[in-house]
PDB file of N, CA and C in Angstrom:
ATOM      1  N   UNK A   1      19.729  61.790  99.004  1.00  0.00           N
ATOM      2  CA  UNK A   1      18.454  61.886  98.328  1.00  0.00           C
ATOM      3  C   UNK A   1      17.979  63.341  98.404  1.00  0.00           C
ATOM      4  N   UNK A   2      17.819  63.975  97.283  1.00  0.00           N
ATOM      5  CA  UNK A   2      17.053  65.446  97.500  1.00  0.00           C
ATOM      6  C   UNK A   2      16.146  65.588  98.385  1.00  0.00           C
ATOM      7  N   UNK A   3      15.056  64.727  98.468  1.00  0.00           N
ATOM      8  CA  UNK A   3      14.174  64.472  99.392  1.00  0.00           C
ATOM      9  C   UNK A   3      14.248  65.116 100.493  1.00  0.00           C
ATOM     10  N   UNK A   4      15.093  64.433 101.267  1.00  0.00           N
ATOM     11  CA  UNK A   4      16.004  64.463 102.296  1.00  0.00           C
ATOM     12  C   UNK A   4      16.348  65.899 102.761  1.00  0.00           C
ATOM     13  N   UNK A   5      17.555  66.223 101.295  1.00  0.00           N
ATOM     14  CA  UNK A   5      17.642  68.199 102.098  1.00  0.00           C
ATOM     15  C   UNK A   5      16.218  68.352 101.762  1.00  0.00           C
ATOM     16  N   UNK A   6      14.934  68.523 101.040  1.00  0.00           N
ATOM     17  CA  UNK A   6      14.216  69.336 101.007  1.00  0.00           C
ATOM     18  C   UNK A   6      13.850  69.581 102.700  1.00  0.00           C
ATOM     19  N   UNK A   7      13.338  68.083 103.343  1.00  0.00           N
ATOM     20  CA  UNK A   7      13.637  67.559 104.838  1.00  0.00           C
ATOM     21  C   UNK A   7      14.077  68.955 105.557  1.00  0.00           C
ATOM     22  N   UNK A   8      14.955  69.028 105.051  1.00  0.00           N
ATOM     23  CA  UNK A   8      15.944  69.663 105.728  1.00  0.00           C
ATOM     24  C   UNK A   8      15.548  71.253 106.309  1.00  0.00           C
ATOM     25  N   UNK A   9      14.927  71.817 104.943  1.00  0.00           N
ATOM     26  CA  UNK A   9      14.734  73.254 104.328  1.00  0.00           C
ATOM     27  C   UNK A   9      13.534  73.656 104.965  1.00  0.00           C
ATOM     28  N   UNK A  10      12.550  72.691 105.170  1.00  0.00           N
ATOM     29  CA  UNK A  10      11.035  73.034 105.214  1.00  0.00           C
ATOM     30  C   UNK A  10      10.430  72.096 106.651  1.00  0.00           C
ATOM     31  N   UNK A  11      10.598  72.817 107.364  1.00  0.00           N
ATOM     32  CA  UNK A  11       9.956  72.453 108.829  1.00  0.00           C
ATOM     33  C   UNK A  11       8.631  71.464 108.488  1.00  0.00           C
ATOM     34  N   UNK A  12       7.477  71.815 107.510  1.00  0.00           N
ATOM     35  CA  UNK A  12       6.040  71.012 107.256  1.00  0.00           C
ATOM     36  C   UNK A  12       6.923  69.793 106.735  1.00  0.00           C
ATOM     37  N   UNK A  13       7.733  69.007 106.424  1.00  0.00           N
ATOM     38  CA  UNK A  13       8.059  67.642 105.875  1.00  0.00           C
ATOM     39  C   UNK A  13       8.474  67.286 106.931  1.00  0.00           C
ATOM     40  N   UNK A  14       7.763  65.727 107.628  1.00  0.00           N
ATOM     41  CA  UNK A  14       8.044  65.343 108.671  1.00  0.00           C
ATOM     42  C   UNK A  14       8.886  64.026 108.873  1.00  0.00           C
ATOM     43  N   UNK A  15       8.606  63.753 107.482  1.00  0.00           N
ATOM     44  CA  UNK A  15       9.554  62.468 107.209  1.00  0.00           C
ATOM     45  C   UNK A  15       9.500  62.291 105.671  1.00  0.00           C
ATOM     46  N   UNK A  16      10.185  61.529 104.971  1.00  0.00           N
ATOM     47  CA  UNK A  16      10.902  61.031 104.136  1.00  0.00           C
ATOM     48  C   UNK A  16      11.169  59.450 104.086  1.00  0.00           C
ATOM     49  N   UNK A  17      10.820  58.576 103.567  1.00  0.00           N
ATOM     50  CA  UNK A  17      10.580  56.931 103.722  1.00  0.00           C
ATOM     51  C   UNK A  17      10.260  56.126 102.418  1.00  0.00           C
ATOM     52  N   UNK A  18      11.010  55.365 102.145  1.00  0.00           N
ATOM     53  CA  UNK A  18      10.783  54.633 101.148  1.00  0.00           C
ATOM     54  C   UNK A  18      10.933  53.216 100.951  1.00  0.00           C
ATOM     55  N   UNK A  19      10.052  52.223 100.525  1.00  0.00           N
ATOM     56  CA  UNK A  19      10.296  50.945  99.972  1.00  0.00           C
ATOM     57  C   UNK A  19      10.174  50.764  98.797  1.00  0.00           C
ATOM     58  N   UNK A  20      11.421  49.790  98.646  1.00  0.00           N
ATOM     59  CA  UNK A  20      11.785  49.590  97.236  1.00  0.00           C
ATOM     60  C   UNK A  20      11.832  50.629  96.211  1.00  0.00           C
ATOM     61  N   UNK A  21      10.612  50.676  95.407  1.00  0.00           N
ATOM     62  CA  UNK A  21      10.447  51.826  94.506  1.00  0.00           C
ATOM     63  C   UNK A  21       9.674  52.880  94.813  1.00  0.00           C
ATOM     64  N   UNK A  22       8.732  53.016  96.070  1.00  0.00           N
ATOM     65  CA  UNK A  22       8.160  53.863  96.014  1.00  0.00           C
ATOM     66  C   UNK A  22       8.566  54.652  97.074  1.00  0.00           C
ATOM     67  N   UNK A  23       8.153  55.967  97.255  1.00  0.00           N
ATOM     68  CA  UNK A  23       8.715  56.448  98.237  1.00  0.00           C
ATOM     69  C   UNK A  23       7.647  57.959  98.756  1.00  0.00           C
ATOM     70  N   UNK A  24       7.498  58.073 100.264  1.00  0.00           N
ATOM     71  CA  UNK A  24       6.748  58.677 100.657  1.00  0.00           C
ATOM     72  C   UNK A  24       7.347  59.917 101.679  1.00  0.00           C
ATOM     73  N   UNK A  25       6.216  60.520 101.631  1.00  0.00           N
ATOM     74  CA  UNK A  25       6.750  62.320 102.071  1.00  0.00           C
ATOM     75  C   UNK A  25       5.783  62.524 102.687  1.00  0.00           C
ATOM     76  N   UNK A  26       5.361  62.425 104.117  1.00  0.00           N
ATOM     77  CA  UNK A  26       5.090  62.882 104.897  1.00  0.00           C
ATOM     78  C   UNK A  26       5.009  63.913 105.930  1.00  0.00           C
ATOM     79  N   UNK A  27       3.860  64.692 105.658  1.00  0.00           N
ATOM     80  CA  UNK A  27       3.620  66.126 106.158  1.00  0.00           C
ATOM     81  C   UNK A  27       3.483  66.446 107.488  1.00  0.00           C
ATOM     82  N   UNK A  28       3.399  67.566 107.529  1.00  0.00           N
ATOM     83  CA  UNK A  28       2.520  68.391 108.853  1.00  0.00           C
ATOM     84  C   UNK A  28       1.019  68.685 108.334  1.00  0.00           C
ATOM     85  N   UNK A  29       0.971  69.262 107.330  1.00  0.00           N
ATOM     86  CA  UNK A  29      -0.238  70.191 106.518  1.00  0.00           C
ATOM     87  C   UNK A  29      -0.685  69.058 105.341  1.00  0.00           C
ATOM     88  N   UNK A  30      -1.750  69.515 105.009  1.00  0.00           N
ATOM     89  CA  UNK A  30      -2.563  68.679 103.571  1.00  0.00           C
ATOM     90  C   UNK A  30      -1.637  68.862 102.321  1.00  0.00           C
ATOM     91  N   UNK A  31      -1.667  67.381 101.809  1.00  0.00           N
ATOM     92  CA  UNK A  31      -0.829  67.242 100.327  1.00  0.00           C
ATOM     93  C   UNK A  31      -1.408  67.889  99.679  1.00  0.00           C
ATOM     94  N   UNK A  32      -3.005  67.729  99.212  1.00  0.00           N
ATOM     95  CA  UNK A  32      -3.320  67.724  98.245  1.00  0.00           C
ATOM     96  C   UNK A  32      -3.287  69.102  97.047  1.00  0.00           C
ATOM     97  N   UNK A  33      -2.450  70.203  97.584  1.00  0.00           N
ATOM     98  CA  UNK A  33      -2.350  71.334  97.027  1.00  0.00           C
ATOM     99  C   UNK A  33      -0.767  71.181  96.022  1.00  0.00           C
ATOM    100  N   UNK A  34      -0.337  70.052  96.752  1.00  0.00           N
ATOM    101  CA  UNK A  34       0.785  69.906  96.082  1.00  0.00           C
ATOM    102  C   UNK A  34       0.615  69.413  95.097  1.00  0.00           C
ATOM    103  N   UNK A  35       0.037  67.920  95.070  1.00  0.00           N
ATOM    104  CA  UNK A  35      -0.738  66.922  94.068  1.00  0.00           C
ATOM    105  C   UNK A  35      -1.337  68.326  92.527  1.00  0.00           C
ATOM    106  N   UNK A  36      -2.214  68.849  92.987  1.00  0.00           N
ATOM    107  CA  UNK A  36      -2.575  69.699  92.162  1.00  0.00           C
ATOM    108  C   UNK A  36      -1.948  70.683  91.408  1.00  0.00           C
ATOM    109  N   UNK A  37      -0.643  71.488  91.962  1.00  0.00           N
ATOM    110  CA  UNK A  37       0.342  72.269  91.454  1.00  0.00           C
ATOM    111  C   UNK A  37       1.194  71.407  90.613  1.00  0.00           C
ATOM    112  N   UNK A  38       1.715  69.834  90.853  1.00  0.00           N
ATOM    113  CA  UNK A  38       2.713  69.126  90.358  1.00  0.00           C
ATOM    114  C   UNK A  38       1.917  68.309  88.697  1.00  0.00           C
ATOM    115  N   UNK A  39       0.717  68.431  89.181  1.00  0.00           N
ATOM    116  CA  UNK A  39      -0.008  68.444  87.539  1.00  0.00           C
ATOM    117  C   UNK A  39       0.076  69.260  86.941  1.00  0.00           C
ATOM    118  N   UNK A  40      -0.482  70.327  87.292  1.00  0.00           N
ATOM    119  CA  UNK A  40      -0.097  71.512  86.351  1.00  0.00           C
ATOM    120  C   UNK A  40       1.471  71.581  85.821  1.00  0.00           C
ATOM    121  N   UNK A  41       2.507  70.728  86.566  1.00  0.00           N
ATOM    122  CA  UNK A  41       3.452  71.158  85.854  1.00  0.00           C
ATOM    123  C   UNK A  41       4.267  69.767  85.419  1.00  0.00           C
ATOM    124  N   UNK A  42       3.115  69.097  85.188  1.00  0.00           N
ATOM    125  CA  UNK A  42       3.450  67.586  84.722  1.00  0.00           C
ATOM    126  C   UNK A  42       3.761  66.847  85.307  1.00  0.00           C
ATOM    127  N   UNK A  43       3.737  66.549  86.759  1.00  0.00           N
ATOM    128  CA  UNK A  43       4.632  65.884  87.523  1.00  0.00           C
ATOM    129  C   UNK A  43       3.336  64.818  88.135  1.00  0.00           C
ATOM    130  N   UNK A  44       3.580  63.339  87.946  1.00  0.00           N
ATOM    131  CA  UNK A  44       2.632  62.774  88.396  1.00  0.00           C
ATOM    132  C   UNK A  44       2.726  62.033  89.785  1.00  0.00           C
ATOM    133  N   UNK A  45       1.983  62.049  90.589  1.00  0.00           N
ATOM    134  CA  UNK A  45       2.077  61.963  92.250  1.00  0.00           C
ATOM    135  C   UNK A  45       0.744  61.909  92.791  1.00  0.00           C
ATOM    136  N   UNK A  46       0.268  60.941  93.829  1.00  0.00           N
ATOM    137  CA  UNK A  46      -0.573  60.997  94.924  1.00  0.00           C
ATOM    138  C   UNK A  46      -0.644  61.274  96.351  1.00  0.00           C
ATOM    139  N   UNK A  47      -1.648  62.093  96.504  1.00  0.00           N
ATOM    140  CA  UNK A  47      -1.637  61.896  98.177  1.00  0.00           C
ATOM    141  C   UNK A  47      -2.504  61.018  98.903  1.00  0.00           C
ATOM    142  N   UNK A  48      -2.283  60.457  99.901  1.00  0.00           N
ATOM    143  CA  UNK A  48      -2.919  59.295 101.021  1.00  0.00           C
ATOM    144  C   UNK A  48      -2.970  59.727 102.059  1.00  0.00           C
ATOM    145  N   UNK A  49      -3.638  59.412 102.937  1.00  0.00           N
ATOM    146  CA  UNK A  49      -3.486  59.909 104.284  1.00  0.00           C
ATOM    147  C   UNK A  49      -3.757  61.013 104.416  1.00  0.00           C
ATOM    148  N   UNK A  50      -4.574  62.185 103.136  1.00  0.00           N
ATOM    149  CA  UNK A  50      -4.453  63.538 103.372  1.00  0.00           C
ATOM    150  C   UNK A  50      -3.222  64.288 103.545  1.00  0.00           C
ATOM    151  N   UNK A  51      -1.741  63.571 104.322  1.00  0.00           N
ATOM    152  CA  UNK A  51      -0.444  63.889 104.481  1.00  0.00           C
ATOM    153  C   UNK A  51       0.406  63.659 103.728  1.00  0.00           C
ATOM    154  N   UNK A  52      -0.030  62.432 103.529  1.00  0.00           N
ATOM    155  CA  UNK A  52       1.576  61.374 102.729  1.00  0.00           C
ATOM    156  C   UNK A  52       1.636  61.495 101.211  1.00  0.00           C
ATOM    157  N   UNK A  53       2.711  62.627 100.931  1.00  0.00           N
ATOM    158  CA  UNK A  53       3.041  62.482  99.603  1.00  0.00           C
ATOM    159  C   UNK A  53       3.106  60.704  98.973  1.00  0.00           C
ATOM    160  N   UNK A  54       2.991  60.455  97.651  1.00  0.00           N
ATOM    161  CA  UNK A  54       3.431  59.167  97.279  1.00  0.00           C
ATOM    162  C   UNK A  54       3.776  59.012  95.941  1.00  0.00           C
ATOM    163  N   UNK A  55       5.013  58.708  95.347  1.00  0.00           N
ATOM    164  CA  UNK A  55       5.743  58.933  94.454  1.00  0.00           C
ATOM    165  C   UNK A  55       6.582  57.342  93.916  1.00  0.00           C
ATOM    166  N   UNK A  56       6.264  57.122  92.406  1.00  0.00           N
ATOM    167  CA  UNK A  56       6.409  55.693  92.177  1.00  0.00           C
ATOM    168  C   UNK A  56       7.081  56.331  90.794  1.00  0.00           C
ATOM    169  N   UNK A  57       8.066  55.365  90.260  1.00  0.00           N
ATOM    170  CA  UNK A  57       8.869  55.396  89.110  1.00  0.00           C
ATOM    171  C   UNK A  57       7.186  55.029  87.818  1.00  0.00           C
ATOM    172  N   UNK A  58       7.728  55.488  86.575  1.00  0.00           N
ATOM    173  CA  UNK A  58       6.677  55.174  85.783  1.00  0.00           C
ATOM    174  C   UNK A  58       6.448  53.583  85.562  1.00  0.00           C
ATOM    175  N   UNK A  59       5.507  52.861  84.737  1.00  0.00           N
ATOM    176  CA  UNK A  59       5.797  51.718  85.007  1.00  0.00           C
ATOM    177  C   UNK A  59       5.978  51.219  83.703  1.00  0.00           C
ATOM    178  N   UNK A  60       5.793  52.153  82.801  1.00  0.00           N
ATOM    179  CA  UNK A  60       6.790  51.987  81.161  1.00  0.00           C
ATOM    180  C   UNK A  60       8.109  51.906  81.326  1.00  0.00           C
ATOM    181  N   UNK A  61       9.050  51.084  81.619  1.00  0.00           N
ATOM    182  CA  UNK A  61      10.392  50.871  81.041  1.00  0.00           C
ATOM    183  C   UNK A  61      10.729  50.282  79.741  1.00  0.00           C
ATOM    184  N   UNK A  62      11.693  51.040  79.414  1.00  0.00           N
ATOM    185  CA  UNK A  62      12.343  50.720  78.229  1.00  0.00           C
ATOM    186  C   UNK A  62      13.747  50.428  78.423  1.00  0.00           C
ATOM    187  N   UNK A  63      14.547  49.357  77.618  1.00  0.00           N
ATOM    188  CA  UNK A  63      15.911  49.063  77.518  1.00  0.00           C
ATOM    189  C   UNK A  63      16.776  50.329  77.583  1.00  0.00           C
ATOM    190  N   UNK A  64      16.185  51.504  77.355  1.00  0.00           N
ATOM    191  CA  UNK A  64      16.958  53.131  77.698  1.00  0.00           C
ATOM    192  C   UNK A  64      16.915  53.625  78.681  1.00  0.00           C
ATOM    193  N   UNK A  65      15.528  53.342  78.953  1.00  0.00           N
ATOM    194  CA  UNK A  65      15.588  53.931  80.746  1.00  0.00           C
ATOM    195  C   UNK A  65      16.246  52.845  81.714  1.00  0.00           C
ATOM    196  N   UNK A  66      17.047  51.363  81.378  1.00  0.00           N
ATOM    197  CA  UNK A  66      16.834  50.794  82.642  1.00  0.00           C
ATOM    198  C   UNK A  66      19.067  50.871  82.627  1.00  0.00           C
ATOM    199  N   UNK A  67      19.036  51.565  81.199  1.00  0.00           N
ATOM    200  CA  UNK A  67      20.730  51.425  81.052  1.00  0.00           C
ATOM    201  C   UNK A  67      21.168  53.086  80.955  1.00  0.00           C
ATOM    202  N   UNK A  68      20.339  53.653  80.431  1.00  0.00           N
ATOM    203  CA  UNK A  68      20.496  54.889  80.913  1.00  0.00           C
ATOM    204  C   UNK A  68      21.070  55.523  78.985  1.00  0.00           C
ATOM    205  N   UNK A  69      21.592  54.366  78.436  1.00  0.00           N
ATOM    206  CA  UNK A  69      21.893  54.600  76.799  1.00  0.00           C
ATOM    207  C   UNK A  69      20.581  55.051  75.971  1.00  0.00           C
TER     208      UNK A  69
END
């Protein structure tokens, strides 16, 4: 999972955890600067906990997105 090396790269990510579809990123430092940069560049995401990244697939599927055709 990219996730994971980012994990790896950046001492502030303290964990990495996911159920089912969603999946969470847990800090050292405040999300919410991230939340705000990842809009600006379209990327949609919440923070909780002040820490915990939180990241969910869209919930529009289409017969293209679920086969990949």
């Amino acid at each position: 999972m990219r996730l994971q090396e980012l994990q790896q790269r950046f001492a502030f990510i303290k964990e990495v955890r996911g159920h089912g579809l969603m999946i969470g990123v847990e800090l050292d430092i405040p999300g919410k600067q991230f939340v705000l940069d990842g809009m600006e560049q379209g990327l949609l995401f919440n923070c909780t906990h002040e820490t915990v990244l939180r990241f969910l697939p869209p919930y529009i599927l289409t017969n293209r997105t679920l086969t990949g055709r």
